[in-house]
C-alpha atoms as a PDB file:
ATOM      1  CA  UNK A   1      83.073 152.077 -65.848  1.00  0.00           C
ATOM      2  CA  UNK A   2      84.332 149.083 -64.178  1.00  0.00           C
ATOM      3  CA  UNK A   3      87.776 147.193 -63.515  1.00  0.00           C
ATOM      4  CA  UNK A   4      88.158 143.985 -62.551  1.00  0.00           C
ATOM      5  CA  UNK A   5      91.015 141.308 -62.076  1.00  0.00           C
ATOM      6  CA  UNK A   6      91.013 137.873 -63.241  1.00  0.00           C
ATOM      7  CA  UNK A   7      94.823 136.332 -62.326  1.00  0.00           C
ATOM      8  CA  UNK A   8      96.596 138.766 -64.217  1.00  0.00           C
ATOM      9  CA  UNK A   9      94.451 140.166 -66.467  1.00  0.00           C
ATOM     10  CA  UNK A  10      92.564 143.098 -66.622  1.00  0.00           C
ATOM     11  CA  UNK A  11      89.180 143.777 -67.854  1.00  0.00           C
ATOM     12  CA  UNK A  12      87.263 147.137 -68.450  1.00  0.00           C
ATOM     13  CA  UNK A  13      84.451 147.460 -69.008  1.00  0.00           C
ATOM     14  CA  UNK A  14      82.222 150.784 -69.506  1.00  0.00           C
ATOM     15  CA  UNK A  15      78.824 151.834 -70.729  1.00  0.00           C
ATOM     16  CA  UNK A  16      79.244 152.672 -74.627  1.00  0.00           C
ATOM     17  CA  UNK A  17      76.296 155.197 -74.101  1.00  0.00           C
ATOM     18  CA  UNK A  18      77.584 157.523 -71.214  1.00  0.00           C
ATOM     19  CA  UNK A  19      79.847 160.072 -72.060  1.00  0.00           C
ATOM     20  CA  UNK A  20      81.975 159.780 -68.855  1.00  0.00           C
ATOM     21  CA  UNK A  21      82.505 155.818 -68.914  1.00  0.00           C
ATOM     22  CA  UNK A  22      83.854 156.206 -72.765  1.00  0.00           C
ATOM     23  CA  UNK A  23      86.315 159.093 -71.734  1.00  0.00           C
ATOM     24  CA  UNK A  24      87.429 157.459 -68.494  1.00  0.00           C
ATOM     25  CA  UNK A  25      88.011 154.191 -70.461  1.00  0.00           C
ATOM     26  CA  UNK A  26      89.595 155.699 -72.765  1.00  0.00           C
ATOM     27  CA  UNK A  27      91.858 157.314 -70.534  1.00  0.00           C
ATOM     28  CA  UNK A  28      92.586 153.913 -68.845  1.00  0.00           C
ATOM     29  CA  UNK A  29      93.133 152.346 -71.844  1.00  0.00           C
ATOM     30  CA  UNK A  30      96.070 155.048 -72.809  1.00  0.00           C
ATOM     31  CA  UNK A  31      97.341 154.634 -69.435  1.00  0.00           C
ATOM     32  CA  UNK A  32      97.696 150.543 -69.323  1.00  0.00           C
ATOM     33  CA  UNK A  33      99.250 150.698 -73.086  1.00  0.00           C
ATOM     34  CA  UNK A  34     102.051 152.911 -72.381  1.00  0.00           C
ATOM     35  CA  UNK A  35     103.132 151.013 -69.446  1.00  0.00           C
ATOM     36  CA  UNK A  36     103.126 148.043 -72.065  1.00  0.00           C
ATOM     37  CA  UNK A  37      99.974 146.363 -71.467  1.00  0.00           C
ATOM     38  CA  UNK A  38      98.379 144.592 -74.602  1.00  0.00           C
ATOM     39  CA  UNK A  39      94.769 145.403 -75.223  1.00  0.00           C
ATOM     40  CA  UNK A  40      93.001 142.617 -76.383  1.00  0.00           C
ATOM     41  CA  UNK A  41      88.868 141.866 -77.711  1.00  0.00           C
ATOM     42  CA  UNK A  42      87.211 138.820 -77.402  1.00  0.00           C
ATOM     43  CA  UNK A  43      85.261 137.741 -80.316  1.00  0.00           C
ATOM     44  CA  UNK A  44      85.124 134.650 -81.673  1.00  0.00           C
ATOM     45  CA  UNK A  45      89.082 134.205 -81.150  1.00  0.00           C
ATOM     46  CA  UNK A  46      91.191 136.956 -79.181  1.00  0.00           C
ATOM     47  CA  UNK A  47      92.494 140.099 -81.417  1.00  0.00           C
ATOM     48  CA  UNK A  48      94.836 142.555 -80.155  1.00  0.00           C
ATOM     49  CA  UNK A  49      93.496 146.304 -80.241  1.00  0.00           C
ATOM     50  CA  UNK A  50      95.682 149.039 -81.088  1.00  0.00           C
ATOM     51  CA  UNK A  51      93.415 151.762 -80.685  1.00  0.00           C
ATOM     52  CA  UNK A  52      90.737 152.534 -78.083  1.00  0.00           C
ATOM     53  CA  UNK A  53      87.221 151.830 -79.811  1.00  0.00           C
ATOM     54  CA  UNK A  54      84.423 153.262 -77.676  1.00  0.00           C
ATOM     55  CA  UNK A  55      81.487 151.242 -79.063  1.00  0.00           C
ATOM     56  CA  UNK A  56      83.436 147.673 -78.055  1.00  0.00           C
ATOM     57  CA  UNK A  57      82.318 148.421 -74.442  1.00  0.00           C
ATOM     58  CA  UNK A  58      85.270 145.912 -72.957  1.00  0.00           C
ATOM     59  CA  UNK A  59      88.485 145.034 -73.146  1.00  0.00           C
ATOM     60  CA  UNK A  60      91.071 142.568 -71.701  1.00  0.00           C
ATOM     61  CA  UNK A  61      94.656 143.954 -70.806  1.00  0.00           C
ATOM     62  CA  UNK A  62      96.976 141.489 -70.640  1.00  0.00           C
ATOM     63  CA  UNK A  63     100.668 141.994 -69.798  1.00  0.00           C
ATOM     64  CA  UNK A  64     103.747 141.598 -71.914  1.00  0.00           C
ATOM     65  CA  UNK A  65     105.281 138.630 -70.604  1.00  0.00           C
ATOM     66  CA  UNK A  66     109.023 139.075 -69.843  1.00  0.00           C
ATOM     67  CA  UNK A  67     111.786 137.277 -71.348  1.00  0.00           C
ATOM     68  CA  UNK A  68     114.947 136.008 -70.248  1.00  0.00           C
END
């Protein structure tokens, strides 16, 4: 598994076919979406992810902008 920071965003990115990277993404996926990060896949255009979905093999966190 692998983190990395671009500005403010987060990507993950694990191996879909090791055990250990799928359970410790998963694990830091759960983590960043309860403190209110936003979980996001890049396809063609961006789409939110609302579950963790081991065979995507990265996501991009992104956080909830603040209002005022």
């Amino acid at each position: 598994m692998r983190v990395t920071n671009r500005g403010t965003i987060i990507i993950l990115e694990w191996d879909i076919k090791s055990s250990d990277d799928v359970k410790n993404a998963n694990e830091y996926f759960n983590s960043l979406t309860r403190q209110g990060w936003i979980a996001i896949i890049e396809n063609d255009k961006p789409h939110r992810l609302l579950e963790f979905k081991k065979d995507i093999g990265k996501i991009l966190f992104i956080p909830l902008a603040e209002g005022g």
